[in-house]
PDB file of N, CA and C in Angstrom:
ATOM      1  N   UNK A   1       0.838  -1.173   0.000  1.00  0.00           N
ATOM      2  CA  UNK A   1       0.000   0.000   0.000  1.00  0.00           C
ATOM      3  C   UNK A   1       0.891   1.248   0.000  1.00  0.00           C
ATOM      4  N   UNK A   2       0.691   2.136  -1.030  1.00  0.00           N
ATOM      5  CA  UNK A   2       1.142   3.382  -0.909  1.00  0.00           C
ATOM      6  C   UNK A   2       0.736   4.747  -0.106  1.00  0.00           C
ATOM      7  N   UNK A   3       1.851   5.482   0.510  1.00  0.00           N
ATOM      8  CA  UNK A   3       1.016   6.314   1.422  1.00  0.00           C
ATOM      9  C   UNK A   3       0.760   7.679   0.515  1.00  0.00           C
ATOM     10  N   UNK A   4      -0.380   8.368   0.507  1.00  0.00           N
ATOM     11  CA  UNK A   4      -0.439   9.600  -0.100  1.00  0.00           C
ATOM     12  C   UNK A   4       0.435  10.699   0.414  1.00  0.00           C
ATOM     13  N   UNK A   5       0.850  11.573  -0.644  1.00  0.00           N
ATOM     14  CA  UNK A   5       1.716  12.679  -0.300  1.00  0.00           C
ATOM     15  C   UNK A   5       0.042  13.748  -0.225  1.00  0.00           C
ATOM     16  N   UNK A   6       0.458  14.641   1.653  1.00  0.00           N
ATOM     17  CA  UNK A   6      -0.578  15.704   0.845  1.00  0.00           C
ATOM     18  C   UNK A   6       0.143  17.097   1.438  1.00  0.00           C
ATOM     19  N   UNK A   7      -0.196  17.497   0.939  1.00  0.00           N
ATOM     20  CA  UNK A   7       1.298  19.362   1.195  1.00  0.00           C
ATOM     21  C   UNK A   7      -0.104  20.373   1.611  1.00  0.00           C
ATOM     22  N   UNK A   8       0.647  21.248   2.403  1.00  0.00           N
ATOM     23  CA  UNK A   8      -0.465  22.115   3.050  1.00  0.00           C
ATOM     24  C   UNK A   8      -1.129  23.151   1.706  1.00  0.00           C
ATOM     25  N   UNK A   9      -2.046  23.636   1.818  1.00  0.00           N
ATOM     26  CA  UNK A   9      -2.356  24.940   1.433  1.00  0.00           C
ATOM     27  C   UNK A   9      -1.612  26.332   0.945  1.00  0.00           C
ATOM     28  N   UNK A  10      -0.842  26.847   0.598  1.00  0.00           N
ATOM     29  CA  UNK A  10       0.009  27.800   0.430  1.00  0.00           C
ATOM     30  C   UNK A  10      -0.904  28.734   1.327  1.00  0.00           C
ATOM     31  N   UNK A  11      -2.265  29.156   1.692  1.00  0.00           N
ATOM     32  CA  UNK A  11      -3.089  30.003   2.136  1.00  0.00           C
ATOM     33  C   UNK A  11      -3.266  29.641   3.295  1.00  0.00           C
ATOM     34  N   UNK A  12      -3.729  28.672   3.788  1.00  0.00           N
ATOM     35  CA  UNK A  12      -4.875  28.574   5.104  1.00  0.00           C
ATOM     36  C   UNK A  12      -4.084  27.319   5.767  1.00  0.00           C
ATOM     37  N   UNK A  13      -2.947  26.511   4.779  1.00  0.00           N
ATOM     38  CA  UNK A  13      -2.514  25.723   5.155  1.00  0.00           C
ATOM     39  C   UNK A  13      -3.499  23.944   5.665  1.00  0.00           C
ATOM     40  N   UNK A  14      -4.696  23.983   5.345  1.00  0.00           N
ATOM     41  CA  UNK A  14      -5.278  22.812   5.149  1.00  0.00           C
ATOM     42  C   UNK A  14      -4.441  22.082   4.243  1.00  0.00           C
ATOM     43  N   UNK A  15      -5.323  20.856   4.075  1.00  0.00           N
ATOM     44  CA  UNK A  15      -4.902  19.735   2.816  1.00  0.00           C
ATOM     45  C   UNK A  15      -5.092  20.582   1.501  1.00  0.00           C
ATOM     46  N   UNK A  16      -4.191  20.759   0.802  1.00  0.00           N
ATOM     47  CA  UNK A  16      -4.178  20.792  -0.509  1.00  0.00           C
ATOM     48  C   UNK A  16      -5.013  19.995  -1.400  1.00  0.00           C
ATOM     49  N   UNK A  17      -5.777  20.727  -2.648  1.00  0.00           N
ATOM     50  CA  UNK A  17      -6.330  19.558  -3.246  1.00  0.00           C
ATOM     51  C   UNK A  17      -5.998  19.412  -5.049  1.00  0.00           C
ATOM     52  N   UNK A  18      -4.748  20.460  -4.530  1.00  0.00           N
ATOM     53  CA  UNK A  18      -4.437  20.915  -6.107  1.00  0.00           C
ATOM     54  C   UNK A  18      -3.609  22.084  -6.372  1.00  0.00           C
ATOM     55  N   UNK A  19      -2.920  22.682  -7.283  1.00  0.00           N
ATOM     56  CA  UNK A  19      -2.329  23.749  -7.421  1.00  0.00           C
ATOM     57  C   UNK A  19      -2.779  24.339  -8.192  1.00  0.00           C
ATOM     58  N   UNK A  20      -2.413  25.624  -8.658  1.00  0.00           N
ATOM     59  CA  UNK A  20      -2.542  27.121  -8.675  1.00  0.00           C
ATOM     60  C   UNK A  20      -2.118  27.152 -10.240  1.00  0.00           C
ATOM     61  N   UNK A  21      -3.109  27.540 -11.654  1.00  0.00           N
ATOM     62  CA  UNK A  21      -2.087  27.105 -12.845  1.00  0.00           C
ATOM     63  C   UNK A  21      -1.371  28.741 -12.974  1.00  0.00           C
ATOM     64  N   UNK A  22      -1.448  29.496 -12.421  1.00  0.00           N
ATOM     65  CA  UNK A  22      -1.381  30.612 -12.683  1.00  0.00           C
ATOM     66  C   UNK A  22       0.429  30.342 -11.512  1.00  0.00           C
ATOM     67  N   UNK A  23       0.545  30.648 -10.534  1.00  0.00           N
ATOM     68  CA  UNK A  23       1.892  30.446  -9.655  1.00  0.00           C
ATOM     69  C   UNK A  23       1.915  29.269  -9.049  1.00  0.00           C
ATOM     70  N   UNK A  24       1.593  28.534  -9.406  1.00  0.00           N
ATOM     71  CA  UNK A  24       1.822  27.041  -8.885  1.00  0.00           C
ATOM     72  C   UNK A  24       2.035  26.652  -7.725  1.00  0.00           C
ATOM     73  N   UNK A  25       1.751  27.411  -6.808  1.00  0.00           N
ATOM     74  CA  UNK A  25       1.249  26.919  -5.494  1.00  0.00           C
ATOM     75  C   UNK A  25       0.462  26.138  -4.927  1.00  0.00           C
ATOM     76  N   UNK A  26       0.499  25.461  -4.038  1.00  0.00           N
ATOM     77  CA  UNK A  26      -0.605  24.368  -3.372  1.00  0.00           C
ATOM     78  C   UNK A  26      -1.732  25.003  -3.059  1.00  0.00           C
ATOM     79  N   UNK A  27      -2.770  24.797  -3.497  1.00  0.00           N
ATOM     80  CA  UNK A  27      -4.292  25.459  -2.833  1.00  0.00           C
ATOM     81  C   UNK A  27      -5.150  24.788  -2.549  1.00  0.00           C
ATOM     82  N   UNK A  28      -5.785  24.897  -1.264  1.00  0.00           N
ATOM     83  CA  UNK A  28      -7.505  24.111  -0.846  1.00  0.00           C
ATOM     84  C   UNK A  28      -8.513  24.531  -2.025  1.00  0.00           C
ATOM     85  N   UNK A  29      -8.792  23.205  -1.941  1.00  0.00           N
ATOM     86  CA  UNK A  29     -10.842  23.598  -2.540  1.00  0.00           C
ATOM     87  C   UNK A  29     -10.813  25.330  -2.247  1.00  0.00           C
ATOM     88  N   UNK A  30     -10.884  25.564  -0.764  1.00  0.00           N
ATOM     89  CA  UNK A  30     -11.133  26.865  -0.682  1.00  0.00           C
ATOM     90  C   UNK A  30     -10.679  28.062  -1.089  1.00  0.00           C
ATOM     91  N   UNK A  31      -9.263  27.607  -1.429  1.00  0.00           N
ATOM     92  CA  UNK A  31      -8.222  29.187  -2.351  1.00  0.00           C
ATOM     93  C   UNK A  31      -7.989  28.558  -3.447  1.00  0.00           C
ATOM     94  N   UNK A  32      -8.934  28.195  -4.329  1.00  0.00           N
ATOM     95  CA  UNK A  32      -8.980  27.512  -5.616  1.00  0.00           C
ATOM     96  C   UNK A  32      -9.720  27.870  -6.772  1.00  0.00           C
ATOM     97  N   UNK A  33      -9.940  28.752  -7.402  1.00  0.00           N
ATOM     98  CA  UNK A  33     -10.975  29.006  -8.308  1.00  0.00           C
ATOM     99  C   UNK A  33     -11.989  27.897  -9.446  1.00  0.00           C
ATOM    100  N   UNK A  34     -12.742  27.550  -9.246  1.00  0.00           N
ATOM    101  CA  UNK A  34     -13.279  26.575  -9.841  1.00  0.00           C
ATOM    102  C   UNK A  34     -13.164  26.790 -11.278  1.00  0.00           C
ATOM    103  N   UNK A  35     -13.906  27.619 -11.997  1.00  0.00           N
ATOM    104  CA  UNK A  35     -13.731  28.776 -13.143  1.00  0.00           C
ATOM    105  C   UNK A  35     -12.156  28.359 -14.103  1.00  0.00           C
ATOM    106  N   UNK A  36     -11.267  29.539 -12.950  1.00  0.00           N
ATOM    107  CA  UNK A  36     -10.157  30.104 -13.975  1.00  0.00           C
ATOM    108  C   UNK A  36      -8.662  29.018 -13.458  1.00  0.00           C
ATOM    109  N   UNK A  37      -9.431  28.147 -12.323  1.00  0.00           N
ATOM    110  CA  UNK A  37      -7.956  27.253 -11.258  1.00  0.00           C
ATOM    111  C   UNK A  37      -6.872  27.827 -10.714  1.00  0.00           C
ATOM    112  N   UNK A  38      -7.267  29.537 -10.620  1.00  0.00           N
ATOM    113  CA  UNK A  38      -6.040  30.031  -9.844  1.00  0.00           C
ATOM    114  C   UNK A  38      -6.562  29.811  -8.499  1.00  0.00           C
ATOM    115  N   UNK A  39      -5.229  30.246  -7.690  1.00  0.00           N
ATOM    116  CA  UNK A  39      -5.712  30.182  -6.331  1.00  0.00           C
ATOM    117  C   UNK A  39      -6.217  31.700  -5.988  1.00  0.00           C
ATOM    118  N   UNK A  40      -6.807  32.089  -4.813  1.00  0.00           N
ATOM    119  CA  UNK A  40      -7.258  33.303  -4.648  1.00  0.00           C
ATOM    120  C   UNK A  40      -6.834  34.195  -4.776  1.00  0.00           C
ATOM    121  N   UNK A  41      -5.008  34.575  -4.500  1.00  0.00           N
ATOM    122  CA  UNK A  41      -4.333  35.358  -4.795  1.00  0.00           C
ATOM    123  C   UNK A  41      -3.855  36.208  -6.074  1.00  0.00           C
ATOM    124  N   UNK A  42      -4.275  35.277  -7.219  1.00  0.00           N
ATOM    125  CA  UNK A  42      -4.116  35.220  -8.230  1.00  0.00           C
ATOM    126  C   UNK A  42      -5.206  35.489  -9.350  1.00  0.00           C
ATOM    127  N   UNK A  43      -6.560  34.859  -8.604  1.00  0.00           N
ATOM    128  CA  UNK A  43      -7.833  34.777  -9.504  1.00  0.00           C
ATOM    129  C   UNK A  43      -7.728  36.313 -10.009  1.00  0.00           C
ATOM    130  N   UNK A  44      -8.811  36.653 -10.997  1.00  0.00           N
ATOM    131  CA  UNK A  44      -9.183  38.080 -11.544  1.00  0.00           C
ATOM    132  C   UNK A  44     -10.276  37.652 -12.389  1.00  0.00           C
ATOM    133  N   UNK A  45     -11.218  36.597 -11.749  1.00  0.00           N
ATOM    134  CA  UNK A  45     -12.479  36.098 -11.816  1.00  0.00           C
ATOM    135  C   UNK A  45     -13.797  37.122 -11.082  1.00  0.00           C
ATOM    136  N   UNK A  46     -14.436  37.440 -11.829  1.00  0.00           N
ATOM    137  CA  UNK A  46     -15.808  38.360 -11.355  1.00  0.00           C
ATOM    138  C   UNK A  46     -16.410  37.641 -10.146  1.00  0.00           C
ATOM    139  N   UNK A  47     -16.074  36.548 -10.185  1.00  0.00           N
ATOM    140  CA  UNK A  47     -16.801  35.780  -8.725  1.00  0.00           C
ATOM    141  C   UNK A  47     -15.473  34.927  -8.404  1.00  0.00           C
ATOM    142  N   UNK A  48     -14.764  35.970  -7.680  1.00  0.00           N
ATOM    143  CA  UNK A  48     -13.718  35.716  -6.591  1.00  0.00           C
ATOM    144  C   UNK A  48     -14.349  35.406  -5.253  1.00  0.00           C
ATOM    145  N   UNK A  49     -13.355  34.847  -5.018  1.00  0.00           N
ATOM    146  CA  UNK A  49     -13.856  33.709  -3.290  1.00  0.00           C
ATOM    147  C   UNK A  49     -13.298  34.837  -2.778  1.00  0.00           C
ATOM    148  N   UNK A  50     -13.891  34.713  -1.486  1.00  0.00           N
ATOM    149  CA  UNK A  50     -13.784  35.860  -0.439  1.00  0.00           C
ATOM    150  C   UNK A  50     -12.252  35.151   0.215  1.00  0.00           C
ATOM    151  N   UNK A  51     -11.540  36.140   0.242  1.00  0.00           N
ATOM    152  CA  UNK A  51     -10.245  35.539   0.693  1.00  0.00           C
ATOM    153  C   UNK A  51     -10.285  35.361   2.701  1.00  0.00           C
ATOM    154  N   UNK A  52      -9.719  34.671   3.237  1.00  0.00           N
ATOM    155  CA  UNK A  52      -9.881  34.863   4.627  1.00  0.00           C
ATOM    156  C   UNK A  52      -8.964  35.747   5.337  1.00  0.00           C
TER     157      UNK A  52
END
C-alpha cells in the first residue's frame, strides 16, 4: 500500500487539493478558483472567493 503525499495549502494551510495554474502553489478547494484554477491570490475572476 502506498502512502499519499498531501502538502499544506500555500493560504490557510489545510490539505491541498491541487495547485494554482497561474503560480503554482498548493491550494484548498477553498483558495482555488473553480472557473479560472487560480488560487485566490491570483484569480481576476468576477466571482472571486472571499479571501480569509
Amino acid at each position: 500500500m502506498q502512502e499519499t503525499l498531501t502538502y499544506p495549502c500555500s493560504i490557510c494551510n489545510e490539505a491541498a487539493a491541487g495547485i494554482c495554474v497561474y503560480c503554482t502553489k498548493d491550494a484548498c478547494p477553498n483558495h482555488r478558483c473553480d472557473k479560472c484554477k487560480r488560487c485566490s491570490d491570483c484569480c481576476d475572476c468576477e466571482l472571486r472567493r472571499n479571501k480569509d
